[in-house]
N, C-alpha and C. Protein backbone atom coordinates (compact mmCIF):
# COMPACT_ATOMS: atom_id res chain seq x y z
N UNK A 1 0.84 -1.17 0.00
CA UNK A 1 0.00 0.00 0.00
C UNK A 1 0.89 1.24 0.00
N UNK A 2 0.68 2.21 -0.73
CA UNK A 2 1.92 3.02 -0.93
C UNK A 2 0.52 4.37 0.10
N UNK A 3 1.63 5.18 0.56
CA UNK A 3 0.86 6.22 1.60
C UNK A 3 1.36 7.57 1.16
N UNK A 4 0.07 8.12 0.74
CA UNK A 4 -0.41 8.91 0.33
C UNK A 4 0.40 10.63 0.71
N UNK A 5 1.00 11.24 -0.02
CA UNK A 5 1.70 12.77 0.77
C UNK A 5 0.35 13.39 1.00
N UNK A 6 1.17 14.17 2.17
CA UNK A 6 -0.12 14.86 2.34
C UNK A 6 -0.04 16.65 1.79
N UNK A 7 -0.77 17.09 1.02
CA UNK A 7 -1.06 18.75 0.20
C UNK A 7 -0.89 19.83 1.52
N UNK A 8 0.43 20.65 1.72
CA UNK A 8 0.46 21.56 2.71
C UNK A 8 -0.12 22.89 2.04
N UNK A 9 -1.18 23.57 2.57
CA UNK A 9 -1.88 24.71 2.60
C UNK A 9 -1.36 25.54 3.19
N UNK A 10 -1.29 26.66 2.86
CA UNK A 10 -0.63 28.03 3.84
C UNK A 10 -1.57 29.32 3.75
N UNK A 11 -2.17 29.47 4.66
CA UNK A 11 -3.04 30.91 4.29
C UNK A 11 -2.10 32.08 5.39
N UNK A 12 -1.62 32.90 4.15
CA UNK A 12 -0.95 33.85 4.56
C UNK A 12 -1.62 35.57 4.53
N UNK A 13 -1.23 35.88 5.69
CA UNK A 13 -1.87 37.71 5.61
C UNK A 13 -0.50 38.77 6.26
N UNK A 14 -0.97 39.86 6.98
CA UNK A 14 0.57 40.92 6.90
C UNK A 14 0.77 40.41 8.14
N UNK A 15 -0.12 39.94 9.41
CA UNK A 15 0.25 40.12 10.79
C UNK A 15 0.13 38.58 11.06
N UNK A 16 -1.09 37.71 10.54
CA UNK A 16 -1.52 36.46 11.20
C UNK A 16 -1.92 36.75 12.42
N UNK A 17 -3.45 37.79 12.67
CA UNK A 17 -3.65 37.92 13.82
C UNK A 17 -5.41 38.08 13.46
N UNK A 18 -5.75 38.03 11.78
CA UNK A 18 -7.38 37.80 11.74
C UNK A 18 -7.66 37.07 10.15
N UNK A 19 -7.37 38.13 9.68
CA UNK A 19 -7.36 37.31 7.76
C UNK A 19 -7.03 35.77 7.43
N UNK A 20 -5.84 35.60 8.12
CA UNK A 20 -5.41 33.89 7.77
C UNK A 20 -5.57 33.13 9.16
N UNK A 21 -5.98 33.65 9.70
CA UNK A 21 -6.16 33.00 10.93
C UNK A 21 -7.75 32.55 10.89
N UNK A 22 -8.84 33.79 10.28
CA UNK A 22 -10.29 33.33 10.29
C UNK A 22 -9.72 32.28 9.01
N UNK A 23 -9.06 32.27 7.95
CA UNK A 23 -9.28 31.20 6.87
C UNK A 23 -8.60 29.61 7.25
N UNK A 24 -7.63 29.77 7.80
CA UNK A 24 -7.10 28.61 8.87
C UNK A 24 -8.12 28.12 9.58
N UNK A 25 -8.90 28.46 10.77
CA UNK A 25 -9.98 28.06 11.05
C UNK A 25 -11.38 27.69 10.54
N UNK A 26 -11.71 28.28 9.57
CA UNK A 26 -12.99 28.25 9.00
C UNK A 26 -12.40 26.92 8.13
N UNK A 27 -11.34 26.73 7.37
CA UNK A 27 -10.84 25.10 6.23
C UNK A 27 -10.83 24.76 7.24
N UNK A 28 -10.00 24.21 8.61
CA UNK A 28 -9.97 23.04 9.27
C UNK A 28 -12.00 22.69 9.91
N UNK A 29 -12.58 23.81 10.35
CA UNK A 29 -14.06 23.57 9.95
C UNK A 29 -14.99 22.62 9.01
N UNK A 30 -14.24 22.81 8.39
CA UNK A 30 -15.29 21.87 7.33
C UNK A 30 -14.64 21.38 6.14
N UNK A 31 -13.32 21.47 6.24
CA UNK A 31 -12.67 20.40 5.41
C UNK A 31 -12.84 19.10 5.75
N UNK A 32 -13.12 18.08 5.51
CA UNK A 32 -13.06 16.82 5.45
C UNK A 32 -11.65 16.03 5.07
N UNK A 33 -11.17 16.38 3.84
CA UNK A 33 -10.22 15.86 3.32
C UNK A 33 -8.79 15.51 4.09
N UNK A 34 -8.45 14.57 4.83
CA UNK A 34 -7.47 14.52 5.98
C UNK A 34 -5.91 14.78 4.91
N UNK A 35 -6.13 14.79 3.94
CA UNK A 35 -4.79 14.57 2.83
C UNK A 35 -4.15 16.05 2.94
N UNK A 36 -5.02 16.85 3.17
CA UNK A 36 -4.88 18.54 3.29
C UNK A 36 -4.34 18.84 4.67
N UNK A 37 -3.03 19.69 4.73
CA UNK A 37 -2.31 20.18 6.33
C UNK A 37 -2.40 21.73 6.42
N UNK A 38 -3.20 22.42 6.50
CA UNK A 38 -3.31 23.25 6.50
C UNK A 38 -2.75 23.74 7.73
N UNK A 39 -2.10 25.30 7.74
CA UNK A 39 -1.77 26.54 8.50
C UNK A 39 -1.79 27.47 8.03
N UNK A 40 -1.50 28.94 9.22
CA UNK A 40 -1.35 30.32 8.58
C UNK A 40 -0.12 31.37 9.37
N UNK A 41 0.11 32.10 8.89
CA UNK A 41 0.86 32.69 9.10
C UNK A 41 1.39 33.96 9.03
N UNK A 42 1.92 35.10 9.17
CA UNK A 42 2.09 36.32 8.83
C UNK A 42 3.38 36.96 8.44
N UNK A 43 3.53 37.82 7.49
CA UNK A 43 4.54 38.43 7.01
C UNK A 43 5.41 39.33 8.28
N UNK A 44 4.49 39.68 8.86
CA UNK A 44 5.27 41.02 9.85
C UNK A 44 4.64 40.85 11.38
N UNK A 45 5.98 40.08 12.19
CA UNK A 45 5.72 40.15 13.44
C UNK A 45 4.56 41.26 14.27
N UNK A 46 3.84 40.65 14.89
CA UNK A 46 2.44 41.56 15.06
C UNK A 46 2.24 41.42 17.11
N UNK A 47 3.68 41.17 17.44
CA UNK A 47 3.87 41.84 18.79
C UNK A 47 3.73 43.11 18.85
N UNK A 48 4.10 44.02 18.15
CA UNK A 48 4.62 45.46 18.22
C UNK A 48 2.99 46.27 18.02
N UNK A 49 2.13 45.29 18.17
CA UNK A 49 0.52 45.77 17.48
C UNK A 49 0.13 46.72 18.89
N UNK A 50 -0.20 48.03 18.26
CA UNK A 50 -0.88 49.09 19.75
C UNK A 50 -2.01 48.55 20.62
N UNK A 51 -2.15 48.82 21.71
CA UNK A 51 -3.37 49.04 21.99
C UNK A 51 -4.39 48.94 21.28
N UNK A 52 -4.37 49.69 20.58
CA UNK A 52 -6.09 50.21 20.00
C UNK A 52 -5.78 49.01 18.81
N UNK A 53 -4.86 49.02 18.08
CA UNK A 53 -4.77 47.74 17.07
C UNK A 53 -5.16 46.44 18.22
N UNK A 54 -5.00 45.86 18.95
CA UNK A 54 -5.24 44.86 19.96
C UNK A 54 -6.57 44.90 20.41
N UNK A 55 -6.74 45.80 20.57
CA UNK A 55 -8.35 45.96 20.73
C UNK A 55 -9.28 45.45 19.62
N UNK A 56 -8.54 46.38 18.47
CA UNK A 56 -9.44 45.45 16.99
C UNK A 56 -9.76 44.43 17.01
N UNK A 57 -8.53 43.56 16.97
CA UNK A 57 -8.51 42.41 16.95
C UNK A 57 -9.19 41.31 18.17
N UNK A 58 -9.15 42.08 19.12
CA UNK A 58 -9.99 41.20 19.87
C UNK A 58 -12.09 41.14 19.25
N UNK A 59 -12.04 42.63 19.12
CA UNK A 59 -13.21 42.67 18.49
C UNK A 59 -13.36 41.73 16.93
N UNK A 60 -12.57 41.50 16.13
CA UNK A 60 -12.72 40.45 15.11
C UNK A 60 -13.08 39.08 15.58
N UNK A 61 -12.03 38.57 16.53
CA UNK A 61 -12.64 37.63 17.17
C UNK A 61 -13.74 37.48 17.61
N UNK A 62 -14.05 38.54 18.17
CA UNK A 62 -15.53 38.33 19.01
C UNK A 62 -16.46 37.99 17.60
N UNK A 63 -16.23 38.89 16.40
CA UNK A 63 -16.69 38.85 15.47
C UNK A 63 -17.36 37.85 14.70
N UNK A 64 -15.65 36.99 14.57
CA UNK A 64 -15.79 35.74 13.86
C UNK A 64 -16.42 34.44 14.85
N UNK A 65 -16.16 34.94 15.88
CA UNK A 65 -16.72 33.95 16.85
C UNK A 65 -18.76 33.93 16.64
N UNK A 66 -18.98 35.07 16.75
CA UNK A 66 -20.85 35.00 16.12
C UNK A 66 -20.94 34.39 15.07
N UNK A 67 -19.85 34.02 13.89
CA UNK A 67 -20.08 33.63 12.69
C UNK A 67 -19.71 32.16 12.64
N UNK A 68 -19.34 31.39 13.96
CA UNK A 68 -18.99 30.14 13.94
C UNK A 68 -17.49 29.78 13.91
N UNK A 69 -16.69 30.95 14.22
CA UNK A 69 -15.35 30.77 13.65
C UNK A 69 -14.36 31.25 14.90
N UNK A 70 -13.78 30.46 15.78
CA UNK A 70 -12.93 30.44 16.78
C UNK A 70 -11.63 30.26 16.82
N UNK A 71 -11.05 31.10 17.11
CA UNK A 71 -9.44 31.10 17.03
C UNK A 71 -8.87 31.30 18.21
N UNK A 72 -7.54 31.29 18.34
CA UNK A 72 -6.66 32.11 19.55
C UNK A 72 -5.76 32.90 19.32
N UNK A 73 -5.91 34.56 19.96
CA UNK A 73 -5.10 35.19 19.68
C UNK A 73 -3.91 34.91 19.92
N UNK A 74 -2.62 35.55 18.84
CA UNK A 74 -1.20 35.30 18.47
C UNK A 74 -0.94 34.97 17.16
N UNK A 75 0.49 34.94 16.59
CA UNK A 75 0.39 35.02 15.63
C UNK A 75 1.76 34.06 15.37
N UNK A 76 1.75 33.87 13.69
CA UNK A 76 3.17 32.71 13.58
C UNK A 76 3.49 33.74 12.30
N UNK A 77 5.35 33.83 12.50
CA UNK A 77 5.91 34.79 11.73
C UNK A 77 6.30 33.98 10.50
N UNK A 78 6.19 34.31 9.55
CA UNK A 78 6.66 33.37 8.18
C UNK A 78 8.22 33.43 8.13
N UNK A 79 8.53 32.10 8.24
CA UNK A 79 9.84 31.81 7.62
C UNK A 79 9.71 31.18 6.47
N UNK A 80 11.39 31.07 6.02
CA UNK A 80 11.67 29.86 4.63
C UNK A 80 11.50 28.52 4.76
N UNK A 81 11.76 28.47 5.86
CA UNK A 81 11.46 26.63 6.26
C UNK A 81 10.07 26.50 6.60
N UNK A 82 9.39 27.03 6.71
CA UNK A 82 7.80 27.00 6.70
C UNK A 82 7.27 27.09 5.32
N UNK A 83 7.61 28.36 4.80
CA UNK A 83 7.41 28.05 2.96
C UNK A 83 8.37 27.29 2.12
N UNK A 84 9.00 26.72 2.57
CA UNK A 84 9.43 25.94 1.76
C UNK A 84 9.24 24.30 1.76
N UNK A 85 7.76 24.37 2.50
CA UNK A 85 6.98 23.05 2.89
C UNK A 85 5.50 23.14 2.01
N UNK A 86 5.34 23.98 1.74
CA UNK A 86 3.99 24.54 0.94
C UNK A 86 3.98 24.06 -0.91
N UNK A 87 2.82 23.50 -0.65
CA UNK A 87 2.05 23.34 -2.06
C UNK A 87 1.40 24.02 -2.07
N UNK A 88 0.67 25.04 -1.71
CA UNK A 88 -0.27 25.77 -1.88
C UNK A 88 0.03 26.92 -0.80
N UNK A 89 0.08 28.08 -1.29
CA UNK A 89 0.08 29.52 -0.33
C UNK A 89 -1.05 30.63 -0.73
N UNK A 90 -1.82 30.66 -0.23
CA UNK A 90 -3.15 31.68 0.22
C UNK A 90 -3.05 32.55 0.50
N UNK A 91 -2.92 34.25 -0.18
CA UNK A 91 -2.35 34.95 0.39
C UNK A 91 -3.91 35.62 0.35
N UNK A 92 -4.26 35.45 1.19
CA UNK A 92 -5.70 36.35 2.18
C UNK A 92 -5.83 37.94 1.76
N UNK A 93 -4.41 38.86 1.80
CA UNK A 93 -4.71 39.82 1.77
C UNK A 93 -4.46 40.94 0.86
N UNK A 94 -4.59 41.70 0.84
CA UNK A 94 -4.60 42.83 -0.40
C UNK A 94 -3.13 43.53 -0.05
N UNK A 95 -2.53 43.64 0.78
CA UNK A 95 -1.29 44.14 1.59
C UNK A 95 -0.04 43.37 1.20
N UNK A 96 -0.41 42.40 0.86
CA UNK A 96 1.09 41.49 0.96
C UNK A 96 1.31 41.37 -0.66
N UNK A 97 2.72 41.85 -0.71
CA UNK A 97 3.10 41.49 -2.51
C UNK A 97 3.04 39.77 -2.04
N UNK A 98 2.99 39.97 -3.63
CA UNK A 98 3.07 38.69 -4.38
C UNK A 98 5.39 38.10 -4.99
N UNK A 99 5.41 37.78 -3.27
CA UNK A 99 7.08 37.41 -3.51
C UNK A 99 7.50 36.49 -3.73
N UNK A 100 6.66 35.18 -4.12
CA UNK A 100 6.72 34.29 -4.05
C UNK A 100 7.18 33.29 -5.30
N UNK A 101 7.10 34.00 -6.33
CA UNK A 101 7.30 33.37 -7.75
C UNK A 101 8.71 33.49 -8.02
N UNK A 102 9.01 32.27 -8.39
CA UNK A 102 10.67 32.04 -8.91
C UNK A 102 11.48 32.13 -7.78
N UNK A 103 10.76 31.67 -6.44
CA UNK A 103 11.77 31.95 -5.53
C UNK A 103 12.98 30.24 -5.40
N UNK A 104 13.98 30.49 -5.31
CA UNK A 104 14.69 29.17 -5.31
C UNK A 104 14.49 28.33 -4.59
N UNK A 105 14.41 28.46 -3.27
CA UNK A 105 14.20 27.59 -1.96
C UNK A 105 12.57 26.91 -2.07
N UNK A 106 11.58 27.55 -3.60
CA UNK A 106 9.54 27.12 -3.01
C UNK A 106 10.08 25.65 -4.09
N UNK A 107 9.19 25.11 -3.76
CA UNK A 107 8.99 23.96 -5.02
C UNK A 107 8.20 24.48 -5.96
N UNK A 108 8.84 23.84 -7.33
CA UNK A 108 8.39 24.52 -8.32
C UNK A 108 7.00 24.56 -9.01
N UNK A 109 6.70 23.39 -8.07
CA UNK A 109 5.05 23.65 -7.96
C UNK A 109 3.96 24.11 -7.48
N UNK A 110 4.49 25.04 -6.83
CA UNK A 110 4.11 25.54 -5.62
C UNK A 110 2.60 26.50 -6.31
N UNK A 111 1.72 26.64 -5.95
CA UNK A 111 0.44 27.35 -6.49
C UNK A 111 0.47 27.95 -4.93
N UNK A 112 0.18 29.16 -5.96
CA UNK A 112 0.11 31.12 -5.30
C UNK A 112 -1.27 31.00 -5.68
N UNK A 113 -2.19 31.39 -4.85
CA UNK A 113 -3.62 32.14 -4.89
C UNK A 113 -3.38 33.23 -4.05
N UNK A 114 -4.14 34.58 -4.73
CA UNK A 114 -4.60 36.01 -4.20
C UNK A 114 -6.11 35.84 -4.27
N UNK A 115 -6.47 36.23 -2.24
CA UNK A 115 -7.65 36.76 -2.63
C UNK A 115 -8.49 38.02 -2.46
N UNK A 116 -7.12 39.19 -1.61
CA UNK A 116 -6.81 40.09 -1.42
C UNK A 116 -8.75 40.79 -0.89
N UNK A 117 -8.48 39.99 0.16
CA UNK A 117 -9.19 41.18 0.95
C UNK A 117 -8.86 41.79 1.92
N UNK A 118 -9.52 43.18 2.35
CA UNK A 118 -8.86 44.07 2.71
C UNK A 118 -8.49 44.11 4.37
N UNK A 119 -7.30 44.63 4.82
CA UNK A 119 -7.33 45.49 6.17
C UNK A 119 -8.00 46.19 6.30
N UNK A 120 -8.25 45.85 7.98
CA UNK A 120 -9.13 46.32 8.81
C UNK A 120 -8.31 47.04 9.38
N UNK A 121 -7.82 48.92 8.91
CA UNK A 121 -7.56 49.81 8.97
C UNK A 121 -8.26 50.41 9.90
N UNK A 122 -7.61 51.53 10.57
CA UNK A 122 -8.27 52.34 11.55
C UNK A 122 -9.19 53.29 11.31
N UNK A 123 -9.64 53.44 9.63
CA UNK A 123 -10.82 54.20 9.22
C UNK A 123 -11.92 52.87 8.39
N UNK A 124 -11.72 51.93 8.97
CA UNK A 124 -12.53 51.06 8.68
C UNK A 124 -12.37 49.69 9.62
N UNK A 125 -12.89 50.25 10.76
CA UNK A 125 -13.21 48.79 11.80
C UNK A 125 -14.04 48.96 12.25
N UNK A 126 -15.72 49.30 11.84
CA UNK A 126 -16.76 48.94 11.92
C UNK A 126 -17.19 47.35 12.16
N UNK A 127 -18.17 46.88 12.80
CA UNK A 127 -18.34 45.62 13.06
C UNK A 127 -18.70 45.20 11.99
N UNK A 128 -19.56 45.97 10.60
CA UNK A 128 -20.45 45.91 9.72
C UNK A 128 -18.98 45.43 8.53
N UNK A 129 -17.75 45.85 8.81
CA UNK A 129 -16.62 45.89 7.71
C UNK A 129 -15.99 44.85 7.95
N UNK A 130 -15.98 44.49 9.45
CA UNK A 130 -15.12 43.31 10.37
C UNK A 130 -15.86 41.90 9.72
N UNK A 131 -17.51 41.96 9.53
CA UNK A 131 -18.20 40.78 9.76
C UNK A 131 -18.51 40.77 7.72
N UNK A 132 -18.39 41.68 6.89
CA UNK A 132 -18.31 41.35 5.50
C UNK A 132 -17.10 40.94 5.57
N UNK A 133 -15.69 41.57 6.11
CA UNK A 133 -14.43 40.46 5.55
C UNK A 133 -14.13 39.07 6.19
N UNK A 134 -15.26 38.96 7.06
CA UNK A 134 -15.06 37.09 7.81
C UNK A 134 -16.09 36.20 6.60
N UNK A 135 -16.92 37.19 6.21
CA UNK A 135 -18.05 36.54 5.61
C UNK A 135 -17.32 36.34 3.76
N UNK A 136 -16.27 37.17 3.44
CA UNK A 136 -15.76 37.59 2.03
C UNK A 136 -14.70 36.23 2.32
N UNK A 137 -14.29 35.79 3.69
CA UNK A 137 -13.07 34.74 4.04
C UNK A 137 -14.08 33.28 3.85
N UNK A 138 -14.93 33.39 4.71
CA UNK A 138 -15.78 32.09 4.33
C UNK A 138 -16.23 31.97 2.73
N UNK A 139 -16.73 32.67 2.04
CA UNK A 139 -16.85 32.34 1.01
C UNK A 139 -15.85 32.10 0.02
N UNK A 140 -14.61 32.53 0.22
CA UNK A 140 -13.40 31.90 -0.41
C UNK A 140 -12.99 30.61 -0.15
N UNK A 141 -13.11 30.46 1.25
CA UNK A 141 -12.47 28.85 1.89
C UNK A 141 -13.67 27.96 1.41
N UNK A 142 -15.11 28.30 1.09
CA UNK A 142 -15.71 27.44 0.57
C UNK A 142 -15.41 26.87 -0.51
N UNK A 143 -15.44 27.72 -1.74
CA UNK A 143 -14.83 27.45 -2.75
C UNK A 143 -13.04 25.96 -2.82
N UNK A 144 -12.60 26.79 -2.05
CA UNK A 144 -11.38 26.29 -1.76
C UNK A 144 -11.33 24.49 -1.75
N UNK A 145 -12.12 24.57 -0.54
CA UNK A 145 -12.61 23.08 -0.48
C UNK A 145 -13.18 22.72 -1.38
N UNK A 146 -14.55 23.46 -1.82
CA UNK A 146 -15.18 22.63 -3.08
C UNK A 146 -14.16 22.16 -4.37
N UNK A 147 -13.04 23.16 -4.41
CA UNK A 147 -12.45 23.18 -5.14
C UNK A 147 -11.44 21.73 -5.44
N UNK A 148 -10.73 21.85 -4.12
CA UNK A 148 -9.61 20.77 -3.88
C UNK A 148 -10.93 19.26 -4.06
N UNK A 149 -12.22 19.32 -3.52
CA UNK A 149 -12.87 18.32 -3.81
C UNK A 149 -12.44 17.36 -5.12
N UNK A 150 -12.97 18.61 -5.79
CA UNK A 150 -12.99 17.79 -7.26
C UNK A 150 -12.22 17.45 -7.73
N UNK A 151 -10.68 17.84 -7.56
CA UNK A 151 -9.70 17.55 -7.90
C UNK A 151 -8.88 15.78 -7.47
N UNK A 152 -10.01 14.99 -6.44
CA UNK A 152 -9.95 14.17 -5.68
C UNK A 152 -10.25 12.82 -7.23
């Protein structure tokens, strides 16, 4: 019986403290497919986050939490030895270039998806802006799965 690799997923955003963190949670939700290893992660250490940024984010949570979607605050900083485990990288947000192509250390098969939605900026953290980009994240990770389905 030969055993099966398993497809590493990476949903990446700038901090890993709501964007890839609601899409990390919401795929392990209702993915089925055990062949799939999904994580997430962030471009830019998100210790240094203010007050009032900390506050946001607790309010997203609370957010995503009404919408079925539970996480724990903190965040995981992207290294090379983390992407350089990835078949698939998710980049969640509208903020983060696209650095990933032709890099030497990715495998060369590596599939980049953008689905660039936006930060939750300090002139836009309304609950009404917080709960369309959890709801703009679920409907991507749906797809996602439906997606990887068929490919089965």
């Amino acid at each position: 019986m030969v055993k099966k690799n398993k497809t590493n997923i990476l949903f990446l955003c700038k901090h890993n403290v709501f964007r890839s963190k609601v899409a990390e949670a919401y795929f392990k939700k209702i993915n089925e497919d055990t062949s799939l290893n999904v994580s997430s992660a962030g471009i830019i250490n998100a210790d240094w986050l203010t007050p009032i940024e900390r506050k946001i984010v607790k309010r997203q949570m609370k957010i995503a939490k009404t919408l079925g979607i539970n996480y724990k605050f903190g965040s995981r900083n992207l290294k090379i030895s983390l992407l350089n485990k990835q078949d698939i990288i998710v980049i969640v947000a509208d903020d983060v270039p696209n650095i990933f192509r032709n890099q030497f250390y990715l495998k060369p098969s590596l599939e980049v998806i953008r689905w660039k939605i936006p930060d939750v900026k300090k002139n836009r953290t309304s609950d009404k802006f917080i709960k369309k980009s959890v709801m703009q994240i679920i409907k991507k990770v749906e797809r996602l799965v439906k997606k990887r389905k068929s490919r089965k």
